[in-house]
Protein backbone atom coordinates (compact mmCIF):
# COMPACT_ATOMS: atom_id res chain seq x y z
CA UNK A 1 -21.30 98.77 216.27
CA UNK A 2 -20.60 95.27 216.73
CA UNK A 3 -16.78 94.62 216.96
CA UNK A 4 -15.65 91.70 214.61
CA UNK A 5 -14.64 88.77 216.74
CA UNK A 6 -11.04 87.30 216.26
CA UNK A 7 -7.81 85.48 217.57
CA UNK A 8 -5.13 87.14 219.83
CA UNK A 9 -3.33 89.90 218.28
CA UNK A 10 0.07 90.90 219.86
CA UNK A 11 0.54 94.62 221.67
CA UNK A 12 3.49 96.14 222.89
CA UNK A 13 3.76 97.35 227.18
CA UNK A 14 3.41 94.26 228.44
CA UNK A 15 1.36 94.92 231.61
CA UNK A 16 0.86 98.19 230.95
CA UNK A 17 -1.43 97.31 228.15
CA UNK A 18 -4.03 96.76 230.13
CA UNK A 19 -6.23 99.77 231.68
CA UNK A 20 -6.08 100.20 235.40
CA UNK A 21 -2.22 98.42 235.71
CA UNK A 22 0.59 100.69 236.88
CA UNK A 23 3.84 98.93 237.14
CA UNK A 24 7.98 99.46 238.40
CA UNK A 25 10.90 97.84 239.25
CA UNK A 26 14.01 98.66 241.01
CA UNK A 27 17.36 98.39 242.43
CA UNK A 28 17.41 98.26 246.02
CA UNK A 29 20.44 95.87 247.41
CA UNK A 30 18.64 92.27 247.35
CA UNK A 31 21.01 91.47 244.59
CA UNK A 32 24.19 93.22 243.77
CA UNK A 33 23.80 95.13 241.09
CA UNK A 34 20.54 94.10 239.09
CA UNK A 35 17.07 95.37 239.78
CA UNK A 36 15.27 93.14 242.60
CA UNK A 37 11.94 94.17 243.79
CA UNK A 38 8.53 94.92 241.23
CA UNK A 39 5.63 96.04 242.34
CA UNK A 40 2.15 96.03 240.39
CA UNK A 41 -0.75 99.00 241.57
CA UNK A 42 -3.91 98.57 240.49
CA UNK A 43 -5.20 102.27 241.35
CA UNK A 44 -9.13 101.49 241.25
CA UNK A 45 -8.31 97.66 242.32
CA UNK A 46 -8.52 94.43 241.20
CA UNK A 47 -10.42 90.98 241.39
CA UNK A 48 -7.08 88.55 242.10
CA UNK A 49 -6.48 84.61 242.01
CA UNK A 50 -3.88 82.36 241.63
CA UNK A 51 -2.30 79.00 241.60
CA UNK A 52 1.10 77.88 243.46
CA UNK A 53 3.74 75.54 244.10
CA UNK A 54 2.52 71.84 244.59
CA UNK A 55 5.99 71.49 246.66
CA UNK A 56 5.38 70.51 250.18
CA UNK A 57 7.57 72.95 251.04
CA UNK A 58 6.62 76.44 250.15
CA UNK A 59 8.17 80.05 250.52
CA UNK A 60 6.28 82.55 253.10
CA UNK A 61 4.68 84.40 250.83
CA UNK A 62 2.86 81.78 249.06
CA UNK A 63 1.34 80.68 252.20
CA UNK A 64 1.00 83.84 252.99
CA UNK A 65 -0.62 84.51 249.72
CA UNK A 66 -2.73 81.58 249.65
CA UNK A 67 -4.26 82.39 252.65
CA UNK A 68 -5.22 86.59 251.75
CA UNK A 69 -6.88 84.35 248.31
CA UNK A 70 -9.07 82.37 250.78
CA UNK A 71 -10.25 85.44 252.29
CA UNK A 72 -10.85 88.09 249.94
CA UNK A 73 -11.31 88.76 246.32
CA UNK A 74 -9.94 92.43 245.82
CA UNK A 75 -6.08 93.81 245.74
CA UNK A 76 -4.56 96.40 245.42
CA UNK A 77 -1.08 95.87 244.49
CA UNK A 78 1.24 92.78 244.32
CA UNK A 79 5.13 93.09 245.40
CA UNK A 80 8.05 90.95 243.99
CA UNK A 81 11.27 90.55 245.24
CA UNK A 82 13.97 88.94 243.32
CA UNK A 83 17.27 87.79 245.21
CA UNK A 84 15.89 85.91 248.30
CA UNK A 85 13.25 83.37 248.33
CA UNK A 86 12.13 84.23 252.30
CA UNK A 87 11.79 79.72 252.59
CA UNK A 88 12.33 77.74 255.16
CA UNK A 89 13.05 81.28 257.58
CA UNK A 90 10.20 80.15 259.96
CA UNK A 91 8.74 82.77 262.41
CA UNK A 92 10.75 85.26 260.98
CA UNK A 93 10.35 84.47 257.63
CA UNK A 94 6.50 84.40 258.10
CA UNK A 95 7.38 87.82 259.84
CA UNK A 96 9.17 89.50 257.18
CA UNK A 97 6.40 89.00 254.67
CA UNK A 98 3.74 90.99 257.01
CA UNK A 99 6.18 93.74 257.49
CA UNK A 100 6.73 93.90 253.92
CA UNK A 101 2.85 94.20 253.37
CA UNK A 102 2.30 96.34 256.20
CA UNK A 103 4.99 98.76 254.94
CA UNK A 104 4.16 98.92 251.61
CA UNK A 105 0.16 99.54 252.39
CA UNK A 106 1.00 102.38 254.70
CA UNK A 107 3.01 103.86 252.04
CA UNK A 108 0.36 103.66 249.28
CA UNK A 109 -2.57 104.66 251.95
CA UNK A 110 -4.46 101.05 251.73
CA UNK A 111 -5.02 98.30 253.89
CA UNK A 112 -2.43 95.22 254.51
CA UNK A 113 -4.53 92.47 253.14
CA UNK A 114 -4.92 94.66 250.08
CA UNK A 115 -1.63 93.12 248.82
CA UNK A 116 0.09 90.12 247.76
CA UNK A 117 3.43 89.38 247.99
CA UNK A 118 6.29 86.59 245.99
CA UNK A 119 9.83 86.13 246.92
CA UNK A 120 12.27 84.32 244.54
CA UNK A 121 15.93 83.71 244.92
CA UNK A 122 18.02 81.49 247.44
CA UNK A 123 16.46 79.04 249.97
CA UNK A 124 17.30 79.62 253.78
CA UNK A 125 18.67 82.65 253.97
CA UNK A 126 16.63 84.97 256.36
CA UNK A 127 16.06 88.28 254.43
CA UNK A 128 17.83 91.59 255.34
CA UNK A 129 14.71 94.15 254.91
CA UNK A 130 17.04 97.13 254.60
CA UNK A 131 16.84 97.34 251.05
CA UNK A 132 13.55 96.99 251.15
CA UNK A 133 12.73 99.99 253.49
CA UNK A 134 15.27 102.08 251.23
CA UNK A 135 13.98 101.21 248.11
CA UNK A 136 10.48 101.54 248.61
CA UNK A 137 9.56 105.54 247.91
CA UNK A 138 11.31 105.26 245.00
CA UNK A 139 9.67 102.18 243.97
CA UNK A 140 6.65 104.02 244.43
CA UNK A 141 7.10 107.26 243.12
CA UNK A 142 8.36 105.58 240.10
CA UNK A 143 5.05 103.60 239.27
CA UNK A 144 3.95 104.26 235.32
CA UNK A 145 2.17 103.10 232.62
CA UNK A 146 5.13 102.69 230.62
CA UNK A 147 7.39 100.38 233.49
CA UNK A 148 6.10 96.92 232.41
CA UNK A 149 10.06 96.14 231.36
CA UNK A 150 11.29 97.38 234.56
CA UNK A 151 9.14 95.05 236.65
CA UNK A 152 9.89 92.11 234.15
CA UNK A 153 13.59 92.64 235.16
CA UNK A 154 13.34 92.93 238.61
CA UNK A 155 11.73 89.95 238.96
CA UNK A 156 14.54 88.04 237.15
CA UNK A 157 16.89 86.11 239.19
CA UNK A 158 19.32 83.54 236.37
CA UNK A 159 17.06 84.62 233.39
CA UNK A 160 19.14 86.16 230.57
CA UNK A 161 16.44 88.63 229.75
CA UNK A 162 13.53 90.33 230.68
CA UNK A 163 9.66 88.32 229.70
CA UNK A 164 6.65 90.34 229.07
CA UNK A 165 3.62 89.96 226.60
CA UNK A 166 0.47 91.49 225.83
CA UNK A 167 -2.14 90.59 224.01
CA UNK A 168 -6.23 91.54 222.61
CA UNK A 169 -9.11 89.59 221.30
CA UNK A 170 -12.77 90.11 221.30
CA UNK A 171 -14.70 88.04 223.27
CA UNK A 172 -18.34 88.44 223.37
CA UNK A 173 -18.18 91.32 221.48
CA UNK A 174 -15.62 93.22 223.77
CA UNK A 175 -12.10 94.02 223.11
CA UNK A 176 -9.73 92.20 225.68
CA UNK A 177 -6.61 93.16 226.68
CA UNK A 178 -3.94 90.90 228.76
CA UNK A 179 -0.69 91.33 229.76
CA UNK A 180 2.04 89.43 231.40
CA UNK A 181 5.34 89.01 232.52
CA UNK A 182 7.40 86.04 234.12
CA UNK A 183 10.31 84.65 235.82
CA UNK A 184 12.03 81.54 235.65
CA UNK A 185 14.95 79.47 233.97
CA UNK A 186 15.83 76.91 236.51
CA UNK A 187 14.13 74.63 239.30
CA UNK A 188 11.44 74.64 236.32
CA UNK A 189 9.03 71.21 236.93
CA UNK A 190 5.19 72.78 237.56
CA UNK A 191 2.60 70.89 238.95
CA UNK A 192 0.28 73.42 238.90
CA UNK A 193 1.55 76.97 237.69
CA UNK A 194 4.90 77.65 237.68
CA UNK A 195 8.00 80.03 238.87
CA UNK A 196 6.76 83.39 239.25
CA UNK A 197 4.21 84.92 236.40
CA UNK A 198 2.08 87.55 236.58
CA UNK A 199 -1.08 87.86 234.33
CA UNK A 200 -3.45 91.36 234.10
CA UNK A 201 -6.35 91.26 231.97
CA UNK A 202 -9.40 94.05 231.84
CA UNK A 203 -12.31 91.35 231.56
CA UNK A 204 -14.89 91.88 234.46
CA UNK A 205 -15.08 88.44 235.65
CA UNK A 206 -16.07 87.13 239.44
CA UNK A 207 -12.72 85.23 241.18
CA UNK A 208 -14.42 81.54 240.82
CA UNK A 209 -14.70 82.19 237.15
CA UNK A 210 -11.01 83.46 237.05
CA UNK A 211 -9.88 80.68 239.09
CA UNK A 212 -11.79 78.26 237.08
CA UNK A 213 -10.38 79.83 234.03
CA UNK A 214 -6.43 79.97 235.54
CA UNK A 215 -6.09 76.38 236.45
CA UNK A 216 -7.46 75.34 233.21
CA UNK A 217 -4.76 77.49 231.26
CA UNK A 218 -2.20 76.18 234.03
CA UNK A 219 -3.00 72.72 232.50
CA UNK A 220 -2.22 73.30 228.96
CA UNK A 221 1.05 75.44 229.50
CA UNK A 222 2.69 75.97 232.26
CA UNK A 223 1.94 72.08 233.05
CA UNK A 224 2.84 70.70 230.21
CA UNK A 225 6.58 72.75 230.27
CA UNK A 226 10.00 71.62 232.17
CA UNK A 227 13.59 72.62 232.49
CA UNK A 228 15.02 70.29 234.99
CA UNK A 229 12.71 68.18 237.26
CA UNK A 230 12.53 70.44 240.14
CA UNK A 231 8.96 72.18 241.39
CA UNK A 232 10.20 75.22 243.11
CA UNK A 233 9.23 76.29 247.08
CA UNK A 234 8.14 79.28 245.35
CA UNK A 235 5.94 78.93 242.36
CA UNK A 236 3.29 81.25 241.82
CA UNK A 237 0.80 82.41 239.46
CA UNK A 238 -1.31 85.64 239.74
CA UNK A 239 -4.22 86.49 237.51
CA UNK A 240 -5.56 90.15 237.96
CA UNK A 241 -8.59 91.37 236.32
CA UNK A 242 -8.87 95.71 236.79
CA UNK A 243 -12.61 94.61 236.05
CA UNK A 244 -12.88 97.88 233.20
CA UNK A 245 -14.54 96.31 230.47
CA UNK A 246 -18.02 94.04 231.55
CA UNK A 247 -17.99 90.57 230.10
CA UNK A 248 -20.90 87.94 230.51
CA UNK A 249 -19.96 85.10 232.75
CA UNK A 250 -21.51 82.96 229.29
CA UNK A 251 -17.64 83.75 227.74
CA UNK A 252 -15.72 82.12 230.25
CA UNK A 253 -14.54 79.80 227.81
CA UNK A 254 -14.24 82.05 224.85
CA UNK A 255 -11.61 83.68 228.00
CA UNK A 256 -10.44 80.61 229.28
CA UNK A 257 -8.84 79.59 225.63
CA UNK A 258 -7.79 83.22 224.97
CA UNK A 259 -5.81 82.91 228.28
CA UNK A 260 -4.59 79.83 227.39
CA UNK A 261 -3.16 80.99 224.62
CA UNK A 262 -1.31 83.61 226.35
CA UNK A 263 0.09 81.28 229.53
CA UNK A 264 1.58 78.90 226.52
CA UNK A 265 3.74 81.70 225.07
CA UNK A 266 4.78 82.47 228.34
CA UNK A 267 5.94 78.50 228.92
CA UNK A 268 7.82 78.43 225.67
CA UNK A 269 9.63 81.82 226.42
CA UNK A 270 10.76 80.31 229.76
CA UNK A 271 11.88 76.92 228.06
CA UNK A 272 13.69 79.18 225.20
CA UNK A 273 15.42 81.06 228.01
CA UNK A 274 16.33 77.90 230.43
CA UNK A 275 19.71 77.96 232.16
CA UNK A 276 22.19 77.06 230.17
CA UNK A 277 19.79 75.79 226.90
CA UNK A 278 20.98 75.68 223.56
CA UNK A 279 17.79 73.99 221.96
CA UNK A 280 13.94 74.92 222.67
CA UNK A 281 12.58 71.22 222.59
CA UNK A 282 8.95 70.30 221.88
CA UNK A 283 8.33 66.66 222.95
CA UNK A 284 5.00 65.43 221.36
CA UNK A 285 3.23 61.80 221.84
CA UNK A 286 0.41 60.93 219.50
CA UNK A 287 -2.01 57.70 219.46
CA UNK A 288 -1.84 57.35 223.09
CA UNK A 289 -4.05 55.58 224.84
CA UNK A 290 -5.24 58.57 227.37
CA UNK A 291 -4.69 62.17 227.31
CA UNK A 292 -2.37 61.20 230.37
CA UNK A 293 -0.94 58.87 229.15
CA UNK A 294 0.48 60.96 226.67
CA UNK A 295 1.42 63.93 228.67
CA UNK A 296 2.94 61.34 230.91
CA UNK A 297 4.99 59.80 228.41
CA UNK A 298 5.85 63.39 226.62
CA UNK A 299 7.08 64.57 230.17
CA UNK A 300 9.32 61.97 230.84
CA UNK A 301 11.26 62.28 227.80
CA UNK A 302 11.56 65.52 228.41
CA UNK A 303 12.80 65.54 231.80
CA UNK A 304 15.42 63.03 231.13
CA UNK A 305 18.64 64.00 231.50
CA UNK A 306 19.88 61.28 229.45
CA UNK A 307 17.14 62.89 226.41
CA UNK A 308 18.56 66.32 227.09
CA UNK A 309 22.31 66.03 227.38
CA UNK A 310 21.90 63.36 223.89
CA UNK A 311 19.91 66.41 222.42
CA UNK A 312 22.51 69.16 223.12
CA UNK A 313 25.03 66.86 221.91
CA UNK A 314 23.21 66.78 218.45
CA UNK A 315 23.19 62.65 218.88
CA UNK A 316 20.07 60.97 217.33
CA UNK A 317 20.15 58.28 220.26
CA UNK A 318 16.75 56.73 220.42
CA UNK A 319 17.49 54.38 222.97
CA UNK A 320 17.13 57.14 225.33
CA UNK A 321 14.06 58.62 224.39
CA UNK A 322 12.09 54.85 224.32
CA UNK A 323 13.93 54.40 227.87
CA UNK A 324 12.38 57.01 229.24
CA UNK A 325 8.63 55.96 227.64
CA UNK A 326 8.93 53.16 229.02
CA UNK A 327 10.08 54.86 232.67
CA UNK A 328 6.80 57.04 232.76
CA UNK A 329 4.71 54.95 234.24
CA UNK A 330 1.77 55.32 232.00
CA UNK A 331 -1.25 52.42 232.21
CA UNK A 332 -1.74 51.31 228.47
CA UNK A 333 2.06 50.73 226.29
CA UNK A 334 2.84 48.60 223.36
CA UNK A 335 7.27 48.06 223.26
CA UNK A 336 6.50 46.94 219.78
CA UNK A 337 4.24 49.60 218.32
CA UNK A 338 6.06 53.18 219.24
CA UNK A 339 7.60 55.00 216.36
CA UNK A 340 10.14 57.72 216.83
CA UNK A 341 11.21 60.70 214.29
CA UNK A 342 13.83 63.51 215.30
CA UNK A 343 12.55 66.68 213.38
CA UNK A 344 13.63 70.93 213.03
CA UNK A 345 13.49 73.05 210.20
CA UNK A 346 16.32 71.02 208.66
CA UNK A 347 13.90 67.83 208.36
CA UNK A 348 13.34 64.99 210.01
CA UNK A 349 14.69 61.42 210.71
CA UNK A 350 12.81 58.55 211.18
CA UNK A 351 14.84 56.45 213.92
CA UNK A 352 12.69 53.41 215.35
CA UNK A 353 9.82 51.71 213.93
CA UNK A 354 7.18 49.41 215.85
CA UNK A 355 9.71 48.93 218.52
CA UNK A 356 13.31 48.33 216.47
CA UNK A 357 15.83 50.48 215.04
CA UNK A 358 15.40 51.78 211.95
CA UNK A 359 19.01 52.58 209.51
CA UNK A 360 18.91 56.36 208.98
CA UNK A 361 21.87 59.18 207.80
CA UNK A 362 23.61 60.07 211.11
CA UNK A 363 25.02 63.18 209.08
CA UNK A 364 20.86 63.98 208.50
CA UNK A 365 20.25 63.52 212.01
CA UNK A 366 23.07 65.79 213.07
CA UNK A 367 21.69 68.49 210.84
CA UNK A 368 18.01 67.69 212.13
CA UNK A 369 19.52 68.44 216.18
CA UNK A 370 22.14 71.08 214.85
CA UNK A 371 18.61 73.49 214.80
CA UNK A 372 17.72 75.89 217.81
CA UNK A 373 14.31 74.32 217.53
CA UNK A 374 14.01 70.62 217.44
CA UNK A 375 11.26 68.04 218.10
CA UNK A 376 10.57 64.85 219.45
CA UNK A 377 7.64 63.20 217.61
CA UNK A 378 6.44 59.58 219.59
CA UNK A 379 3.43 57.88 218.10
CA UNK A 380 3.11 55.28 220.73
CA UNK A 381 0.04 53.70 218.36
CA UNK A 382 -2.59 52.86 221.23
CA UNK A 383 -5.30 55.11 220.72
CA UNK A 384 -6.04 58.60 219.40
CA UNK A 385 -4.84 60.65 222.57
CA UNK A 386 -1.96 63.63 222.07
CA UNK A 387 0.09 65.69 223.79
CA UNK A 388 3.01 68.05 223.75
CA UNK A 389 5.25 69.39 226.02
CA UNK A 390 8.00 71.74 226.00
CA UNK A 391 12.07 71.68 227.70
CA UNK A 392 15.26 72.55 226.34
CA UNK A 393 18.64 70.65 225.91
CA UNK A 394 21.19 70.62 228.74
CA UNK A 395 24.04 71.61 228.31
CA UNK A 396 27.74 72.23 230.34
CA UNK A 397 26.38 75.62 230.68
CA UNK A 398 23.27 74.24 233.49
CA UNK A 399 25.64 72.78 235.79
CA UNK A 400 27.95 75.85 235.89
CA UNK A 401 25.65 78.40 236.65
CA UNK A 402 23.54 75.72 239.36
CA UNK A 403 26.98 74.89 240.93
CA UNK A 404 27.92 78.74 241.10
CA UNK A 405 24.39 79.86 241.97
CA UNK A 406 24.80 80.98 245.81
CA UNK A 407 28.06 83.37 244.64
């Protein structure tokens, strides 16, 4: 019988929903006291791509990681530590990450270049594989169906809780299951995918198609999301497919906008939980000339710090927000046509018109930015191009933890 198509539907298990994913994470002496290395295990394997840090600089294991994705197409397992981002550790670091594979292989009986591996924590520090060694039966013996959580929290590093989704459509026909979790509250500015996430999905697709299918999600969420500015050494995306439910290569983008879907929840629980945030903030530009020039302009207000620190201070100031439009650098902008409104589930407030002030309630406008979720609207009145992206506030919080972040 035909199953009735329809839009995502939310599961519980996380990456556990999906058939062929075992999951755990535990505490092995990376970090303190909290959990620090995850490991996925994909028993019957699993077709693997993935998108990563545009930085210049990048951790070991993403060039490490990179290059396996050149080479082959299956895995078997992918392993996360939290605690130490193995950069800038040259030989050595590039060292640790094969010993780490290599170990972890012989344990599970499968060949090196069967897994992948991602590091997150602090820069230049040379990693003390101790833990690692320690930890790693147990890791093993305590993969399940039901760790999904466990793995979301080892891979945490100054997130204040765990992230994990899952999610089913039909596409084609076939019922599709995904799952997810990520990492990441700070050093948040993707160009390309973003901290550390880790996507599962059942679909039988080819790697091109899942590449193909990746970067395009990549561009409508994790893209299109910020915290502070910074592109980490580390960023990395993984999408898995355990390849147990066929799906015509004709549904790619039936796939491609289910996935989509899923990678912009993610962004918007990592811009909810961003260090020190008070406010989830949606910046969106209308009438724009291009589609880049509005994502251009959306992303500079929303990196600002000047935008941020005005929003978390509940002040309607304007002057900030059409400072930073005009900062972004994008090719087609009127001064005198841009409109700007302050909005939340309070209301909204109406604060420049074509270009010049407009008198408003600042006791409204205090109310509007008093909300945990408040928006930006910019019609910039050049064409019929949109975009939106999403940030938080910044608060006394961010600099605290950032300046306390090593101890």
């Amino acid at each position: 019988m035909q199953i009735t198509e329809k839009k995502l539907s939310a599961l519980t298990n996380g990456l556990n929903a999906v058939d062929g994913v075992m999951s755990n994470g535990i505490h092995t002496g990376f970090k303190a006291l909290d959990k620090d290395l995850a490991l996925l295990y994909f028993p019957d394997g699993a077709t693997v791509t993935g998108i990563f840090t545009r930085n210049k600089i990048k951790a070991h294991s993403v060039m490490y990681d990179m290059d396996m994705l050149k080479q082959f197409t299956e895995f078997k397992a992918i392993l996360v530590n939290s605690g130490n981002a193995n950069a800038c550790n040259g030989l050595r670091g590039e060292q640790d990450v094969h010993e780490m594979t290599r170990s972890l292989a012989e344990k599970l009986n499968i060949a090196p270049h069967q897994v992948l591996v991602s590091s997150t924590g602090v820069i230049g520090e040379p990693m003390n594989l101790q833990p690692f060694y320690s930890g790693l039966d147990a890791l093993i013996d305590g993969l399940s169906h039901q760790h999904s959580t466990a793995a979301a929290e080892a891979i945490m590093t100054t997130d204040t809780i765990p992230k994990e989704l899952s999610m089913q459509t039909v596409i084609g026909g076939k019922m599709i299951h995904f799952g997810a979790i990520i990492k990441g509250a700070g050093m948040i500015h993707p160009n390309m995918g973003t901290m550390l996430s880790y996507i599962v999905t059942d679909a039988a697709l080819p790697q091109n198609a899942l590449n193909t299918a990746l970067k395009s999600a990549a561009d409508d969420s994790f893209n299109v999301m910020t915290v502070d500015g910074d592109t980490s050494t580390n960023d990395t995306v993984l999408l898995a497919a355990t390849n147990k439910v066929p799906l015509d290569a004709a549904y790619l983008d039936d796939f491609t906008a289910s996935l989509t879907e899923m990678c912009r929840e993610l962004s918007r629980m990592v811009a909810r939980d961003a260090e020190g945030a008070t406010k989830f903030v949606t910046v969106k530009t209308v009438n724009a000339k291009t589609k880049s020039d509005a994502i251009s302009a959306a992303k500079a207000v929303a990196t600002s710090s000047l935008v941020k620190t005005a929003v978390y201070g509940q002040d309607a100031n304007w002057g900030r927000v059409i400072m930073a439009v005009g900062n972004s650098g994008i090719k087609t902008l009127d001064p005198n046509a841009i409109t700007i409104k302050f909005t939340s589930a309070a209301g909204e407030v109406l604060v420049c018109h074509e270009g010049l002030a407009v008198p408003f309630d600042e006791t409204l406008a205090f109310t509007v930015l008093s909300q945990t979720d408040v928006g930006i609207f910019i019609n910039l009145n050049t064409g019929d191009a949109a975009a939106e992206v999403w940030t938080c506030d910044m608060s006394i919080d961010y600099v605290k933890i950032n300046a306390d972040y090593r101890s």
